[in-house]
C-alpha atoms as a PDB file:
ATOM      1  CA  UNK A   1       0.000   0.000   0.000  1.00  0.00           C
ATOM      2  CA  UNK A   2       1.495   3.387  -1.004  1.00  0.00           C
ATOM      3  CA  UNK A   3       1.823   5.953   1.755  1.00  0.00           C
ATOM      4  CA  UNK A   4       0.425   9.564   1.241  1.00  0.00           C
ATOM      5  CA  UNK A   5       2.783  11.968   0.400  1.00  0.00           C
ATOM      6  CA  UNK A   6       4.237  14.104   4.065  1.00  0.00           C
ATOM      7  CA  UNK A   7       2.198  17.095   4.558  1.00  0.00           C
ATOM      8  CA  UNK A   8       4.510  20.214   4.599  1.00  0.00           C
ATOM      9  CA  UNK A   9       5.833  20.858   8.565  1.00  0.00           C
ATOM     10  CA  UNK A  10       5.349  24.677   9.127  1.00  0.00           C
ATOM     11  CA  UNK A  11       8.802  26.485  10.018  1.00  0.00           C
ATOM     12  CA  UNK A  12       8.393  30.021  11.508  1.00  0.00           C
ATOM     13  CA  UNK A  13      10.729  32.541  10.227  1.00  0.00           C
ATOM     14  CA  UNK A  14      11.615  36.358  10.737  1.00  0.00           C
ATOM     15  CA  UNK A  15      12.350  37.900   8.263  1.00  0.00           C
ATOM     16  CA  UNK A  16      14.506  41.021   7.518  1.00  0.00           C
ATOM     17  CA  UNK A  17      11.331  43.394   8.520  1.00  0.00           C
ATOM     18  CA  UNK A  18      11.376  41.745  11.806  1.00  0.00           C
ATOM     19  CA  UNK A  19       8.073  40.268  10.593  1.00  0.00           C
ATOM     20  CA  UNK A  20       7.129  36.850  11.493  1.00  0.00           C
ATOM     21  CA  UNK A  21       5.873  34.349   9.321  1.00  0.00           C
ATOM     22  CA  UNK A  22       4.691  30.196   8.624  1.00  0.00           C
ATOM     23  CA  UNK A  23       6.082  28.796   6.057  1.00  0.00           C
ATOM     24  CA  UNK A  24       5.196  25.554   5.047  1.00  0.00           C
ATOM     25  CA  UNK A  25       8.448  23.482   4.823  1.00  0.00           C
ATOM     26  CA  UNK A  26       9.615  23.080   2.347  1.00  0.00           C
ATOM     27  CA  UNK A  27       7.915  25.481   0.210  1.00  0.00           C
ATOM     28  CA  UNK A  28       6.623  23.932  -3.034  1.00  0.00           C
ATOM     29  CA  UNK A  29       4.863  26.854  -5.218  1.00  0.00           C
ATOM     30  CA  UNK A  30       7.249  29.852  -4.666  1.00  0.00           C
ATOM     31  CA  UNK A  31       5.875  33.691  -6.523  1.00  0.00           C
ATOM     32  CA  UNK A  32       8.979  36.070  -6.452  1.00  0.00           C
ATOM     33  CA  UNK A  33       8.699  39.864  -6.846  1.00  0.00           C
ATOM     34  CA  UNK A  34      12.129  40.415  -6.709  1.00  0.00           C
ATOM     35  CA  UNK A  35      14.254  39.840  -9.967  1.00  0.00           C
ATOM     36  CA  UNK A  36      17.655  39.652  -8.232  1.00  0.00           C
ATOM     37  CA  UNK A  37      15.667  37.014  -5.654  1.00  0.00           C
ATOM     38  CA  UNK A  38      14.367  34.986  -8.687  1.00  0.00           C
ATOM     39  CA  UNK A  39      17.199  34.775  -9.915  1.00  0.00           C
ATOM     40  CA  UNK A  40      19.016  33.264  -6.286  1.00  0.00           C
ATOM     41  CA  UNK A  41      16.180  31.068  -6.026  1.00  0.00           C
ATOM     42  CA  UNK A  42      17.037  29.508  -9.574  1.00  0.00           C
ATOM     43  CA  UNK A  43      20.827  28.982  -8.769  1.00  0.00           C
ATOM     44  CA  UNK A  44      20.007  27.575  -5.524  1.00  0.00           C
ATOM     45  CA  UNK A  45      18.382  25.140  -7.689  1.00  0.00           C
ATOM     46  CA  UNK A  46      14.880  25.996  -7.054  1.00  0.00           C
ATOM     47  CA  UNK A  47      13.516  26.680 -10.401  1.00  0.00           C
ATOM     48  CA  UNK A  48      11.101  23.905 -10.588  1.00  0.00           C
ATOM     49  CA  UNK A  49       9.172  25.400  -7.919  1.00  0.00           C
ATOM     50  CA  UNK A  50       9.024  29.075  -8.844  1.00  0.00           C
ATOM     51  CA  UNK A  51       5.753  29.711 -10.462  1.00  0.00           C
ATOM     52  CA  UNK A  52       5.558  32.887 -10.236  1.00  0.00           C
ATOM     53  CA  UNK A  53       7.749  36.312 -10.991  1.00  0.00           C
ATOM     54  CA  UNK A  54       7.447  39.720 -12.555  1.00  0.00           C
ATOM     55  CA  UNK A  55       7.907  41.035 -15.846  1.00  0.00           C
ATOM     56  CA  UNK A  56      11.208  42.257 -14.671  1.00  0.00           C
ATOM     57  CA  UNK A  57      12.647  38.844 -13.787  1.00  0.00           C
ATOM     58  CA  UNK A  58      14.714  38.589 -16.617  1.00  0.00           C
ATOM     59  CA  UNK A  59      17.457  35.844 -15.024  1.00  0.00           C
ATOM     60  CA  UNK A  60      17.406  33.093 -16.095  1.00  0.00           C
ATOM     61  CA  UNK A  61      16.012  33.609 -19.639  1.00  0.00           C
ATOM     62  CA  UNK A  62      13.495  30.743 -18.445  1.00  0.00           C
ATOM     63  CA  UNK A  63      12.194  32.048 -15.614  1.00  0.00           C
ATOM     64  CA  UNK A  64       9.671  34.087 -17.943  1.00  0.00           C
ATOM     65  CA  UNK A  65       9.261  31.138 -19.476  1.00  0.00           C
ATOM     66  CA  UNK A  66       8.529  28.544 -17.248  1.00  0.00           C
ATOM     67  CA  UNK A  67       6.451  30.937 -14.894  1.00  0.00           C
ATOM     68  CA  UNK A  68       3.195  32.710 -14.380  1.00  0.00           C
ATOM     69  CA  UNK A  69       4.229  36.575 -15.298  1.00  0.00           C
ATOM     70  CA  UNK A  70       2.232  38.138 -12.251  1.00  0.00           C
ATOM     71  CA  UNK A  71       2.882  41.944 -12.952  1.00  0.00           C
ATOM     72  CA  UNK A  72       5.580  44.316 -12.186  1.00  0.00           C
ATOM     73  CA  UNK A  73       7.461  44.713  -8.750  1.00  0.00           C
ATOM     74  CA  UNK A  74       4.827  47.453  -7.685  1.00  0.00           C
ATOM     75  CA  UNK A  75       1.676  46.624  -9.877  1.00  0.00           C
ATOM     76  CA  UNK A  76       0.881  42.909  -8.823  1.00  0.00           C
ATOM     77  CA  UNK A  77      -2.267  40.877 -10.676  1.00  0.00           C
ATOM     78  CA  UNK A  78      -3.694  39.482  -7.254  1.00  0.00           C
ATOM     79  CA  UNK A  79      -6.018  37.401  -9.506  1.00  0.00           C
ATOM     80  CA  UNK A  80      -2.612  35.521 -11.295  1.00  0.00           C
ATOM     81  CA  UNK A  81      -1.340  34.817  -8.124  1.00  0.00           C
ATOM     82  CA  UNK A  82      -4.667  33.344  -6.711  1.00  0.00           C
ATOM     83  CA  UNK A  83      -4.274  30.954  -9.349  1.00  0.00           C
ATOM     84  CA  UNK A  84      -0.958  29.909  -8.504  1.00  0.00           C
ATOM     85  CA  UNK A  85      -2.207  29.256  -4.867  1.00  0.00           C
ATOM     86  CA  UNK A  86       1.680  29.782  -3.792  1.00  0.00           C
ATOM     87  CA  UNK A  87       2.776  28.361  -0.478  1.00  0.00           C
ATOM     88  CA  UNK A  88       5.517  31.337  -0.139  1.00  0.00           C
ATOM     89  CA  UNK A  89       5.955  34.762  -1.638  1.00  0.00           C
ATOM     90  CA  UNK A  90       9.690  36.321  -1.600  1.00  0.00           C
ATOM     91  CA  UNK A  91       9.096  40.505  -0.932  1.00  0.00           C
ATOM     92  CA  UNK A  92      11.699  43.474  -1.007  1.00  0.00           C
ATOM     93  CA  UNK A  93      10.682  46.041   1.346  1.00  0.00           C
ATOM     94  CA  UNK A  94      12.228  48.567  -1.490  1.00  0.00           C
ATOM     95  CA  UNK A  95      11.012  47.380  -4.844  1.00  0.00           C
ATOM     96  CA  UNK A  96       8.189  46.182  -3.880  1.00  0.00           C
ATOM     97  CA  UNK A  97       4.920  48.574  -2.767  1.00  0.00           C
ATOM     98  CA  UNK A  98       3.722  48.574   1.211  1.00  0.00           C
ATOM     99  CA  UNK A  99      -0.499  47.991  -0.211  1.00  0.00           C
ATOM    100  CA  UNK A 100       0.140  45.330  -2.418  1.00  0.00           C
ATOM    101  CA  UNK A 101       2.522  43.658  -0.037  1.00  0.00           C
ATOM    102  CA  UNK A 102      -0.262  43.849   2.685  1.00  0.00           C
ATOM    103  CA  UNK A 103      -3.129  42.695   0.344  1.00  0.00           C
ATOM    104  CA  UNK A 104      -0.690  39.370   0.043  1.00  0.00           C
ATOM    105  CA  UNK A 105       0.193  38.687   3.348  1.00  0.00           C
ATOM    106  CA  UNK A 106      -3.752  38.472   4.457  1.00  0.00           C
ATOM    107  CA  UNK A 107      -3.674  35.540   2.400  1.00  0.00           C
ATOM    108  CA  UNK A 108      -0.192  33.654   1.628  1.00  0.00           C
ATOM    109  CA  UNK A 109       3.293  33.583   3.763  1.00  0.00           C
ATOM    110  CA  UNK A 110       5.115  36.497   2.761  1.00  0.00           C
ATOM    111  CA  UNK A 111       8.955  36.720   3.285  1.00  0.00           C
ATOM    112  CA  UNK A 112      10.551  40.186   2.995  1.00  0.00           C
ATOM    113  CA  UNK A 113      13.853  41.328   2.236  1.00  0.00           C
ATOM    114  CA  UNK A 114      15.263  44.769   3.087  1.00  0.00           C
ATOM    115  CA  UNK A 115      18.865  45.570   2.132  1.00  0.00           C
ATOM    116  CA  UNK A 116      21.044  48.854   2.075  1.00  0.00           C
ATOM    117  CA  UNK A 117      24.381  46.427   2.437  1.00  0.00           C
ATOM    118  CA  UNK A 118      26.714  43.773   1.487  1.00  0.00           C
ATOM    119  CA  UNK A 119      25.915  42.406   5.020  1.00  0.00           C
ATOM    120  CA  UNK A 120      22.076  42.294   4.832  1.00  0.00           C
ATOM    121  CA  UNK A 121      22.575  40.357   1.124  1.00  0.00           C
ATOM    122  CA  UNK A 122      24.531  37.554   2.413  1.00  0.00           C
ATOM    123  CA  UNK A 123      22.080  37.416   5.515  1.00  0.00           C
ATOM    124  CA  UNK A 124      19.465  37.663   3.127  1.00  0.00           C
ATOM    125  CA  UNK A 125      20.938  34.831   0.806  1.00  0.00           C
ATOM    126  CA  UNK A 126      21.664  32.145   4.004  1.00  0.00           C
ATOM    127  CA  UNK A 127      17.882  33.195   5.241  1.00  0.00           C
ATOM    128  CA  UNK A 128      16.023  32.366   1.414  1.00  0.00           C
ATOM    129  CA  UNK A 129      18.400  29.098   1.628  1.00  0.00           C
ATOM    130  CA  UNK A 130      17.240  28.498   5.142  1.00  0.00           C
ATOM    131  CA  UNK A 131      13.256  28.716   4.564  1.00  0.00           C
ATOM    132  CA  UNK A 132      13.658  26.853   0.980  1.00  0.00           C
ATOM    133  CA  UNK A 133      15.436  23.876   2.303  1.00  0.00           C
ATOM    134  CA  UNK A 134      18.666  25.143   0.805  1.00  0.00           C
ATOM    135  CA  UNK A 135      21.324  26.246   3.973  1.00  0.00           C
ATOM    136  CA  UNK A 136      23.878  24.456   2.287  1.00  0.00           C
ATOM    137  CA  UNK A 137      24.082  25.555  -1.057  1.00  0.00           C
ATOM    138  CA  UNK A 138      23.137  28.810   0.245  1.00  0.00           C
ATOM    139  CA  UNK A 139      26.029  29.223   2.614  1.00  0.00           C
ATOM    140  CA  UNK A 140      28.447  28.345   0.302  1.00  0.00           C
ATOM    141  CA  UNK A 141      27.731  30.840  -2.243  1.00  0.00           C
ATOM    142  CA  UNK A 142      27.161  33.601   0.513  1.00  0.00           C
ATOM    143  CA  UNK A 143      30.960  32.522   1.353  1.00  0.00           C
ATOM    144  CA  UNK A 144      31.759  32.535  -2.202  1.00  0.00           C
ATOM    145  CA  UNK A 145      30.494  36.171  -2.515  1.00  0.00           C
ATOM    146  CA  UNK A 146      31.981  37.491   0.267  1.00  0.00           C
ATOM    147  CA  UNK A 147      35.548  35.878  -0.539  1.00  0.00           C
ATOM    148  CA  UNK A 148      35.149  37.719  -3.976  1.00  0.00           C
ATOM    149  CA  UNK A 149      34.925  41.192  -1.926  1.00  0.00           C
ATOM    150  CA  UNK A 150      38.114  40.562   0.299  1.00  0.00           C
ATOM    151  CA  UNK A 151      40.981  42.823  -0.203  1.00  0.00           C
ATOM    152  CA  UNK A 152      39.035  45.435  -2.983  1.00  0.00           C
ATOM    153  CA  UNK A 153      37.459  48.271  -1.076  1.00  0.00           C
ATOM    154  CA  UNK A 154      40.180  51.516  -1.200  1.00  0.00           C
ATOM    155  CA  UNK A 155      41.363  53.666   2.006  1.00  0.00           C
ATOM    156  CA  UNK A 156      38.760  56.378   2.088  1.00  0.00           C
ATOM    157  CA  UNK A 157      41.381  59.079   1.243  1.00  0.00           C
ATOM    158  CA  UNK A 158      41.675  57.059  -2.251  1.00  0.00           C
ATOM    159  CA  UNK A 159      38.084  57.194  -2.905  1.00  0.00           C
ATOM    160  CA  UNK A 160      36.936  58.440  -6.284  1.00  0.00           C
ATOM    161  CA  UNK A 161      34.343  61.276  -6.159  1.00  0.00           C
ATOM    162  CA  UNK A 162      30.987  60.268  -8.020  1.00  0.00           C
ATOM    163  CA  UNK A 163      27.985  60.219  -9.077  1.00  0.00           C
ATOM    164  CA  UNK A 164      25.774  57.793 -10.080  1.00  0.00           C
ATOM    165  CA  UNK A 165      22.608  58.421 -12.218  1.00  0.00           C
ATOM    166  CA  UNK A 166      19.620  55.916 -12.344  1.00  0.00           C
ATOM    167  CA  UNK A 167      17.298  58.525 -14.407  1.00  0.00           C
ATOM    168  CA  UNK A 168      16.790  61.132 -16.665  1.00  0.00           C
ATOM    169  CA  UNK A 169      14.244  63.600 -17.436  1.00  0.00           C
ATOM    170  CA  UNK A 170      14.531  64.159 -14.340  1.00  0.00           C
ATOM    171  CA  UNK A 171      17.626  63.575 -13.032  1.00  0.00           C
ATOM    172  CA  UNK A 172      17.922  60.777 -10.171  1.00  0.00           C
ATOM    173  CA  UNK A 173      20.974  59.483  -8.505  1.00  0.00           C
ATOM    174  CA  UNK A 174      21.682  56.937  -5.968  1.00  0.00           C
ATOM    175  CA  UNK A 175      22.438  58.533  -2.481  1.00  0.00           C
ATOM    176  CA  UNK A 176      22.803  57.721   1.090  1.00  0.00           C
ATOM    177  CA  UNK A 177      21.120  54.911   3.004  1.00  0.00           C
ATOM    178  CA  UNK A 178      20.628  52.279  -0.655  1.00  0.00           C
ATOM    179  CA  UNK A 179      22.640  49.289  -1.652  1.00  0.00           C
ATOM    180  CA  UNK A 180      24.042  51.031  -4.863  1.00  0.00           C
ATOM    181  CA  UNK A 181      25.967  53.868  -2.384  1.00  0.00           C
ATOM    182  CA  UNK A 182      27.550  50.644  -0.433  1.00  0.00           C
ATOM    183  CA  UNK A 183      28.627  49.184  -4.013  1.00  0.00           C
ATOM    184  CA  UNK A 184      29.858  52.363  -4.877  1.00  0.00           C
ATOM    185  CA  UNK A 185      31.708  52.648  -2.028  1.00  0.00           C
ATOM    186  CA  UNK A 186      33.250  48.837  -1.954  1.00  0.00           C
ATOM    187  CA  UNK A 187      33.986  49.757  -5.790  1.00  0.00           C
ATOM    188  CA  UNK A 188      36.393  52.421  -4.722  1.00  0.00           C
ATOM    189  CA  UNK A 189      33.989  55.673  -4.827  1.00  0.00           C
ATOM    190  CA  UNK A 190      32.842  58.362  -2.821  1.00  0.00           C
ATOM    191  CA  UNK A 191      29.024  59.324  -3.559  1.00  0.00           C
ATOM    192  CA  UNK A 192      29.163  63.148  -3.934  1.00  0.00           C
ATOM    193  CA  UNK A 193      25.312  63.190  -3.239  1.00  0.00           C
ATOM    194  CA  UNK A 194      25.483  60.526  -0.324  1.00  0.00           C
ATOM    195  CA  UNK A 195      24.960  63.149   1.944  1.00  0.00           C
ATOM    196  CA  UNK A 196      21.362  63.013   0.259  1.00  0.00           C
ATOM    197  CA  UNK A 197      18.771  60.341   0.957  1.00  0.00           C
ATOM    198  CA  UNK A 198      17.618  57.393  -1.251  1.00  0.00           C
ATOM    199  CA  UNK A 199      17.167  58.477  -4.894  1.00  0.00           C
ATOM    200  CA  UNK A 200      16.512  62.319  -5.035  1.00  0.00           C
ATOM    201  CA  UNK A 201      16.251  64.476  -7.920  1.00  0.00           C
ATOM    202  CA  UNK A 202      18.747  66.774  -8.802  1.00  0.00           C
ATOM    203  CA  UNK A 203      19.222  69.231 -11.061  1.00  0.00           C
ATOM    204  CA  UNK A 204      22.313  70.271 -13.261  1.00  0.00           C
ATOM    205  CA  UNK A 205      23.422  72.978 -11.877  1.00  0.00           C
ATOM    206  CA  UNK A 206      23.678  70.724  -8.518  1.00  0.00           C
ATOM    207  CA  UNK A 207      25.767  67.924 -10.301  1.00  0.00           C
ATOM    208  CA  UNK A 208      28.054  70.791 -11.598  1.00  0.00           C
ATOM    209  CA  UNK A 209      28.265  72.259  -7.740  1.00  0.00           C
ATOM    210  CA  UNK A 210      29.195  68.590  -6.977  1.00  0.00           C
ATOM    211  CA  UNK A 211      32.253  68.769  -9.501  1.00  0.00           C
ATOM    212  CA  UNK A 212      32.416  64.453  -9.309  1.00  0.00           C
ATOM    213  CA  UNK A 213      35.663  63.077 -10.947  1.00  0.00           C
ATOM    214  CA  UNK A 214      33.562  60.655 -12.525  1.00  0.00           C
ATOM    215  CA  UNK A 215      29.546  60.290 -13.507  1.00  0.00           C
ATOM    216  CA  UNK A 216      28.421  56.605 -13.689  1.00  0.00           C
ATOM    217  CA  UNK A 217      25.257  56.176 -15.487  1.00  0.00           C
ATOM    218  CA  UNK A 218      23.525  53.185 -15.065  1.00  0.00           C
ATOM    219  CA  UNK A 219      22.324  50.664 -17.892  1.00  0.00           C
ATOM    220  CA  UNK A 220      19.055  50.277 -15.509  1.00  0.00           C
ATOM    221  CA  UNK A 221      16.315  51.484 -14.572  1.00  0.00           C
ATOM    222  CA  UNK A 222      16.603  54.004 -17.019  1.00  0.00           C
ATOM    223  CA  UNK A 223      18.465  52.835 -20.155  1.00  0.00           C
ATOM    224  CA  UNK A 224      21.507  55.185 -20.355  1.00  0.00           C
ATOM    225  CA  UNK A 225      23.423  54.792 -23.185  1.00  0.00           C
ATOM    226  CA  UNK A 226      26.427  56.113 -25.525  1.00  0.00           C
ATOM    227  CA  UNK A 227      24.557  59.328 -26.712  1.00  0.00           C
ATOM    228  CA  UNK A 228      23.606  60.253 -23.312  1.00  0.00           C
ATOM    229  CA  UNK A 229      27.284  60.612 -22.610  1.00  0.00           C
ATOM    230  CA  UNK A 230      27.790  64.090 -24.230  1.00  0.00           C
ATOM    231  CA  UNK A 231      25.121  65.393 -22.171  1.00  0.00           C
ATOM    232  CA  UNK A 232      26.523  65.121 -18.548  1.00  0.00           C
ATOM    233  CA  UNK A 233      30.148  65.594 -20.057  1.00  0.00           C
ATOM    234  CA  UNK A 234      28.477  68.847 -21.196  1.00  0.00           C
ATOM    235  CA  UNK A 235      27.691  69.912 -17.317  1.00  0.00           C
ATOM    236  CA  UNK A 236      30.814  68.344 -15.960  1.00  0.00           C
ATOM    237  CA  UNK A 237      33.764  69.296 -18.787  1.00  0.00           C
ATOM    238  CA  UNK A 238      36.634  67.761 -16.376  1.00  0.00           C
ATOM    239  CA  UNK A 239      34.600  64.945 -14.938  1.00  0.00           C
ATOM    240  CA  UNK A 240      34.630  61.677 -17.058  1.00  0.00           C
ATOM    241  CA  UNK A 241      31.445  60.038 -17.873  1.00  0.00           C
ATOM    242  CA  UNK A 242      30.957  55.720 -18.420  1.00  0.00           C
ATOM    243  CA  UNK A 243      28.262  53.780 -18.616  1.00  0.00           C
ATOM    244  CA  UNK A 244      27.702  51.154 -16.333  1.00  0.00           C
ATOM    245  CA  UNK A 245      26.517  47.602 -15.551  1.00  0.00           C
ATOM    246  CA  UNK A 246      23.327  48.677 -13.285  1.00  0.00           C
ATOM    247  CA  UNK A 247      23.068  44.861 -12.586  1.00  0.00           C
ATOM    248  CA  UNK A 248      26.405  44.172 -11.152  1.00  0.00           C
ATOM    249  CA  UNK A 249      25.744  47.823  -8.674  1.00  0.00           C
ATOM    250  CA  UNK A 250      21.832  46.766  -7.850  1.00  0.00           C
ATOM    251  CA  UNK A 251      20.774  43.163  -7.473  1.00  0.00           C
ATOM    252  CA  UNK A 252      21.751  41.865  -4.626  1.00  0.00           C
ATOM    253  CA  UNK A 253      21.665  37.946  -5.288  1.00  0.00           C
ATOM    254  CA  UNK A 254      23.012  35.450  -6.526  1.00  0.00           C
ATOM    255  CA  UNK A 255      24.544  38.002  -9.405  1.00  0.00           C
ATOM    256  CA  UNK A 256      26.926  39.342  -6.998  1.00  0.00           C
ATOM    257  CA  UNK A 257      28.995  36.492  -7.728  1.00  0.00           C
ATOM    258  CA  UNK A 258      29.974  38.419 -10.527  1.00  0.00           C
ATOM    259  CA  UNK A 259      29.993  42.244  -8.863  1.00  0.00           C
ATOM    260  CA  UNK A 260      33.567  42.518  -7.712  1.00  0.00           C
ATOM    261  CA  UNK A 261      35.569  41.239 -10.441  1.00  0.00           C
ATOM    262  CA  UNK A 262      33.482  43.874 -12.254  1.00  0.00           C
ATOM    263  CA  UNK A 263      34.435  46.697  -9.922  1.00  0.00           C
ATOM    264  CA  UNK A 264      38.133  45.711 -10.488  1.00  0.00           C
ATOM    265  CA  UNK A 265      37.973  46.435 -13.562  1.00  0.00           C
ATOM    266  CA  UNK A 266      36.335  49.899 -13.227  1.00  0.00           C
ATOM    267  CA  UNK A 267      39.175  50.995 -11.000  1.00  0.00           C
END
């Protein structure tokens, strides 16, 4: 006589909003609205059990693929994920919106990330591994990542001044208190606007007043690209002006694997 199959044991987490939650262990129908998080769940060998991410989750190439598209990171389709009846739903306290985040946990186990550091990722990483029934692989590749780091941050009197743009029309940079200003830092920069909060606007003649050695435009959210170039080196003549991997500066995954050998190469 065949046995029924083990019902799931619940495991109570916190996660990194100090909020408490059941998950049912080990989670079998996993919705992520993160894309750097959907992208850790696949490399910890998960990806049979995602089935559901956003429009945004474009690593792996299959995720899209193989899962239910439920919306953006801050415009979910509650109906989409109703179908999915998922057992756990991966959050970020940034990306995603408070409402919509609320409207979910009424009625799933919702696990929320919040990270402004190296140090919260890794947690972060060892905590998804921990709830998804993959500590092991998980801890190995937070100790991968944070091997990668050792030995490349600079002496703070060596810092470059920057300033790093994630929009246009307006302007938007990265400033104090997000994950990209840590990057920035462990790449070997000093954030000219980090005396600023999260991602203000800012206008030209503020970047100019900032005089940054070097402007970093990002390849996301907003697409920067070659011909955007002349404009900044327009407002800052002595400052020079790249474009950048937004990627390797912003998710905060399983793609930081790949960050620091990056930033050596920027320096």
């Amino acid at each position: 006589m065949e046995l029924p199959p083990l019902p799931h044991l619940p495991l109570t987490v916190t996660d990194q909003m100090n909020r408490r939650v059941a998950v049912p262990f080990p989670p079998r129908r996993i919705v992520s609205l993160v894309p750097s998080q959907t992208e850790l769940l696949f490399d910890l060998g998960l990806g049979e059990r995602v089935v559901g991410v956003t429009k945004f989750c474009i690593h792996p190439a299959q995720a899209r693929q193989q899962a239910t598209i439920i919306g953006g990171t801050k415009d979910f389709h509650f109906d989409r994920i109703a179908e999915l009846k998922p057992d756990l739903i991966i959050g970020n306290k940034e990306e995603n919106y408070q409402e919509g985040i609320e409207q979910l946990a009424a009625r799933y186990p919702v696990w929320m990330s919040d990270i402004s550091t190296l140090a919260d990722a890794l947690d972060m990483i060892r905590r998804v591994g921990l709830i998804a029934g993959r500590k092991e692989r998980a801890e190995a590749l937070a100790q991968q990542i944070q091997a990668s780091f050792t030995n490349l941050a600079r002496p703070s009197a060596e810092l470059i001044p920057a300033a790093y743009f994630i929009w246009r029309k307006p302007y938007m940079v990265a400033a104090g208190g997000t994950f990209i200003d840590e990057m920035l830092r462990v790449a070997g920069f000093q954030n000219v606007f980090g005396h600023l909060s999260r991602y203000p606007e800012i206008s030209a003649e503020q970047l100019a007043a900032a005089n940054p050695q070097q402007i970093l435009l990002s390849s996301e959210p907003y697409p920067f690209g070659e011909k955007h170039l002349a404009e900044f080196q327009a407002i800052c003549p002595a400052a020079q002006v790249r474009i950048v991997d937004g990627e390797l500066f912003s998710w905060y995954g399983s793609r930081l694997l790949h960050s620091a050998a990056y930033f050596r190469e920027l320096q």
